[in-house]
N, C-alpha and C. Protein backbone atom coordinates (compact mmCIF):
# COMPACT_ATOMS: atom_id res chain seq x y z
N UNK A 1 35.94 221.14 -135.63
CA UNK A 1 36.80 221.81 -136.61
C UNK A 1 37.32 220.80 -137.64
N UNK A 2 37.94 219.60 -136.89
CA UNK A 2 38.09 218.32 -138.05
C UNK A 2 37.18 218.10 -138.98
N UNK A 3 36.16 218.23 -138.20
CA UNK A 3 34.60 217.60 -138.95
C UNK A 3 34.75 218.29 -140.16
N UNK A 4 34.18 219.68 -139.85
CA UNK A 4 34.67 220.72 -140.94
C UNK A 4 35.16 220.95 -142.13
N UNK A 5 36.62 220.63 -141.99
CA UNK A 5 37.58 220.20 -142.83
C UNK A 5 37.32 219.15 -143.54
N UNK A 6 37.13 218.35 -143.05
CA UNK A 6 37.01 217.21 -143.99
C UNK A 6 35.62 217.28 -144.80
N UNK A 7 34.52 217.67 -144.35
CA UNK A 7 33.97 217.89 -144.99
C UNK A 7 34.15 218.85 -145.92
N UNK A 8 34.48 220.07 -145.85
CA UNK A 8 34.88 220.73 -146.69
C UNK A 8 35.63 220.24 -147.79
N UNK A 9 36.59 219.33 -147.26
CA UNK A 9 37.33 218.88 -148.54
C UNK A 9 36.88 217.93 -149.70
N UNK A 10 35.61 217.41 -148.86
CA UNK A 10 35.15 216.50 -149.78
C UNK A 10 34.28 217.59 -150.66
N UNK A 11 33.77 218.54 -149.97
CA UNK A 11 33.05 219.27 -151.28
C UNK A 11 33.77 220.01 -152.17
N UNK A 12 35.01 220.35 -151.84
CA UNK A 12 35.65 220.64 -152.85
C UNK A 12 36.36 219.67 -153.80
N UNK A 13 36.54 218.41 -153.44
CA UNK A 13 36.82 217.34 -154.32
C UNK A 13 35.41 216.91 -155.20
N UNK A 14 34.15 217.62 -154.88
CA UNK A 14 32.94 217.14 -155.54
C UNK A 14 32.93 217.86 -156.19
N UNK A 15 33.60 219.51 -156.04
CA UNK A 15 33.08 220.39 -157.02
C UNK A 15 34.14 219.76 -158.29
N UNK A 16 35.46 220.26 -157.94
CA UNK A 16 36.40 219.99 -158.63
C UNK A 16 36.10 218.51 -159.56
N UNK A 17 35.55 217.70 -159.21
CA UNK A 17 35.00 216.52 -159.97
C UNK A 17 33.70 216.47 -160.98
N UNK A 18 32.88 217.83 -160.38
CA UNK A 18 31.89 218.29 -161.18
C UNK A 18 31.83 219.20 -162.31
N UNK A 19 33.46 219.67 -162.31
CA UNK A 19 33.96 220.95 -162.79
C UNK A 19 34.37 220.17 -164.13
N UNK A 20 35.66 219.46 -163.87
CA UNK A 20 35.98 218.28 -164.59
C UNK A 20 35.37 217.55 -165.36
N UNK A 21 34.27 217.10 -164.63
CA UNK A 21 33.33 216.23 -165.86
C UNK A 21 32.81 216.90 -166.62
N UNK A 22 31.75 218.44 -166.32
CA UNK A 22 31.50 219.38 -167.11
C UNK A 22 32.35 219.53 -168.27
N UNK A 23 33.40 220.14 -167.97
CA UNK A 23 34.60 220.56 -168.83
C UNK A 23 34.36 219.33 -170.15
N UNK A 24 34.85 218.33 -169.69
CA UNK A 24 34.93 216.95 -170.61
C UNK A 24 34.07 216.94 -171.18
N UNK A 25 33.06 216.95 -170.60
CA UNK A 25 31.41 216.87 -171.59
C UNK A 25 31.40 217.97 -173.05
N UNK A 26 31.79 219.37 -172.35
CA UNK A 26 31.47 220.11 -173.20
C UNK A 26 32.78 220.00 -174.71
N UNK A 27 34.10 219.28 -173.78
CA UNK A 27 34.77 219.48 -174.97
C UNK A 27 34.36 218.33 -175.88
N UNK A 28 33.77 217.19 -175.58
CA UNK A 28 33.38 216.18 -176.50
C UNK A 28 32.55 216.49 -177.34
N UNK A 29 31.64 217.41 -176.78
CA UNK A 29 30.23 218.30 -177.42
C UNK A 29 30.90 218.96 -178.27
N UNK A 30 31.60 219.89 -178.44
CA UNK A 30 32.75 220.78 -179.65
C UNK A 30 33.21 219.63 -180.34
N UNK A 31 33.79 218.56 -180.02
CA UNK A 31 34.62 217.58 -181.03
C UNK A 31 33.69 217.05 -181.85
N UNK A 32 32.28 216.91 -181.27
CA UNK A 32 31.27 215.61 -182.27
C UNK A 32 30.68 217.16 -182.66
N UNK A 33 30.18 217.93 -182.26
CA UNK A 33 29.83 219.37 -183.60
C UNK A 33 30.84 219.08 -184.50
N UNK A 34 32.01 219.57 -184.45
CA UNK A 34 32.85 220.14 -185.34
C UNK A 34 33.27 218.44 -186.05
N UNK A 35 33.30 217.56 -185.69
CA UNK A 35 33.13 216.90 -186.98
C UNK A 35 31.82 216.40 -187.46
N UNK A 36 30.78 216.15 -186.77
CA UNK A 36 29.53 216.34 -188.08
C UNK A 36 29.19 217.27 -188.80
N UNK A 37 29.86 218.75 -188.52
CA UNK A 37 29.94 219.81 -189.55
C UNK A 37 30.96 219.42 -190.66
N UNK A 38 32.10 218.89 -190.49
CA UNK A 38 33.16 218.26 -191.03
C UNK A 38 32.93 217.46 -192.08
N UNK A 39 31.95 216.39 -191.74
CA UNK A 39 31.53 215.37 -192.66
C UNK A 39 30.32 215.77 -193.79
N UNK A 40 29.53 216.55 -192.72
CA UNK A 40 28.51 217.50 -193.64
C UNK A 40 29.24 218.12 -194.97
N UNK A 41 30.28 218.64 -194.32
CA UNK A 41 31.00 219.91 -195.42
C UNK A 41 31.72 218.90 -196.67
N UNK A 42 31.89 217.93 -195.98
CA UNK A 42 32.60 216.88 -197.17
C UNK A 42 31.70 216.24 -197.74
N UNK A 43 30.34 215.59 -197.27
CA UNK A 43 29.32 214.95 -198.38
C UNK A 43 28.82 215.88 -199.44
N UNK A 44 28.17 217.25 -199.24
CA UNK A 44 27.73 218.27 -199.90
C UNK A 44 29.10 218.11 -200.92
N UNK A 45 30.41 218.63 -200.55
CA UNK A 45 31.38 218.52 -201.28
C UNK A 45 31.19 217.84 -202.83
N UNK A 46 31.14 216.62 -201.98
CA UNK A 46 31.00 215.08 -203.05
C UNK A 46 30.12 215.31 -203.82
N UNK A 47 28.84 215.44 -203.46
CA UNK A 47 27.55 215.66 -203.85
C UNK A 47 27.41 216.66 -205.27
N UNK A 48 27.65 217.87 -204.34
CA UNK A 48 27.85 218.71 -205.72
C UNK A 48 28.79 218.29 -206.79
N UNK A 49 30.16 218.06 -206.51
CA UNK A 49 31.00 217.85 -207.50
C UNK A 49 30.45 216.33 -208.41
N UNK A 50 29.70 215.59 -207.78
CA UNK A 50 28.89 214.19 -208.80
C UNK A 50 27.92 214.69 -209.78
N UNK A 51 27.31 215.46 -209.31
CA UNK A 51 25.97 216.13 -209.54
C UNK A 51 26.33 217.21 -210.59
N UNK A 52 27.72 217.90 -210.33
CA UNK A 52 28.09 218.79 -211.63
C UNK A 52 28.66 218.01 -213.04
N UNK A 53 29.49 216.83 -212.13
CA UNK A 53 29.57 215.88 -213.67
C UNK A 53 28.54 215.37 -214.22
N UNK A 54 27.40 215.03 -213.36
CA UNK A 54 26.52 214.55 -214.14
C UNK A 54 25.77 215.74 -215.14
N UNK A 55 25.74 216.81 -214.83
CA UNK A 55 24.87 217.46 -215.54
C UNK A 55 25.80 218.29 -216.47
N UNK A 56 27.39 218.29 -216.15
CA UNK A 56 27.88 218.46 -217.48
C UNK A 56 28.01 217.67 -218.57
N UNK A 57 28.23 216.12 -217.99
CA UNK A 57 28.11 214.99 -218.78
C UNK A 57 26.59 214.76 -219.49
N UNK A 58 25.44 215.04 -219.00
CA UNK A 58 24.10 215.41 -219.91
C UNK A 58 24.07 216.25 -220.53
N UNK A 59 24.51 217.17 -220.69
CA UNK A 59 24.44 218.47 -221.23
C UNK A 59 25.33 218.16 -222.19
N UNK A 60 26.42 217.69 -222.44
CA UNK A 60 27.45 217.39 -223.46
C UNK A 60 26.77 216.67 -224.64
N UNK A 61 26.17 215.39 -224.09
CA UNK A 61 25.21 214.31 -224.51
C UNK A 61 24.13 215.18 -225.14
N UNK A 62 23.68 215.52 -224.32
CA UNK A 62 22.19 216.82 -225.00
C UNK A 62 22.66 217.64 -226.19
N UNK A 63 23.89 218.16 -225.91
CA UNK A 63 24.60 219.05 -227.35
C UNK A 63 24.58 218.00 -228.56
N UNK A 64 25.80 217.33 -228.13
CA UNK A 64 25.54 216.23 -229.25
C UNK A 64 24.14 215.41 -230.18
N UNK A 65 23.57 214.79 -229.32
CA UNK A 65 22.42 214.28 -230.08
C UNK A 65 21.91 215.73 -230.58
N UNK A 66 21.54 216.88 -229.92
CA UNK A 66 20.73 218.15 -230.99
C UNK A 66 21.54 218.52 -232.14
N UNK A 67 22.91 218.58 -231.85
CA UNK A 67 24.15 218.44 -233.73
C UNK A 67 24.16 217.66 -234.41
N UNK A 68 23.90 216.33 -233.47
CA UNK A 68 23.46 215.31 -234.58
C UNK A 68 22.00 215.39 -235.28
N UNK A 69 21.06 215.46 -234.57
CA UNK A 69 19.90 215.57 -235.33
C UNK A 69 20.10 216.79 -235.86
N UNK A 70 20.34 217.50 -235.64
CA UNK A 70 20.46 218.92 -237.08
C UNK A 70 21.37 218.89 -237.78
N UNK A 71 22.11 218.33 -237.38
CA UNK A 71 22.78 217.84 -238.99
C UNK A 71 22.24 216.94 -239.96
């Protein structure tokens, strides 16, 4: 009956330890998703907003030199 018990307890200290580490794993797994979505969402950010100055800043340039040459 001792035997038992103690064994028993150790498998429930294995589950409970297996439960635990699971748990941990998966919440680290949610933390590194949700910030490489994070960083994703902020380079695109950057990206576009460089990429819109640049092509408003060409396009300005492009107006100009075509007013200048037609004028």
């Amino acid at each position: 009956m001792v035997v038992v018990l103690v064994f028993g307890s150790y498998v429930v200290v294995v589950v409970v330890v297996v439960v635990v580490v699971v748990v941990v794993v998966v919440v680290v797994v949610v933390v590194v998703i949700v910030v490489v979505v994070a960083v994703v969402v902020v380079v695109l950010v950057v990206v576009v907003s460089v990429v819109e100055v640049v092509v408003v800043e060409s396009l300005s340039h492009f107006d100009l030199y075509n007013r200048f040459d037609s004028n």
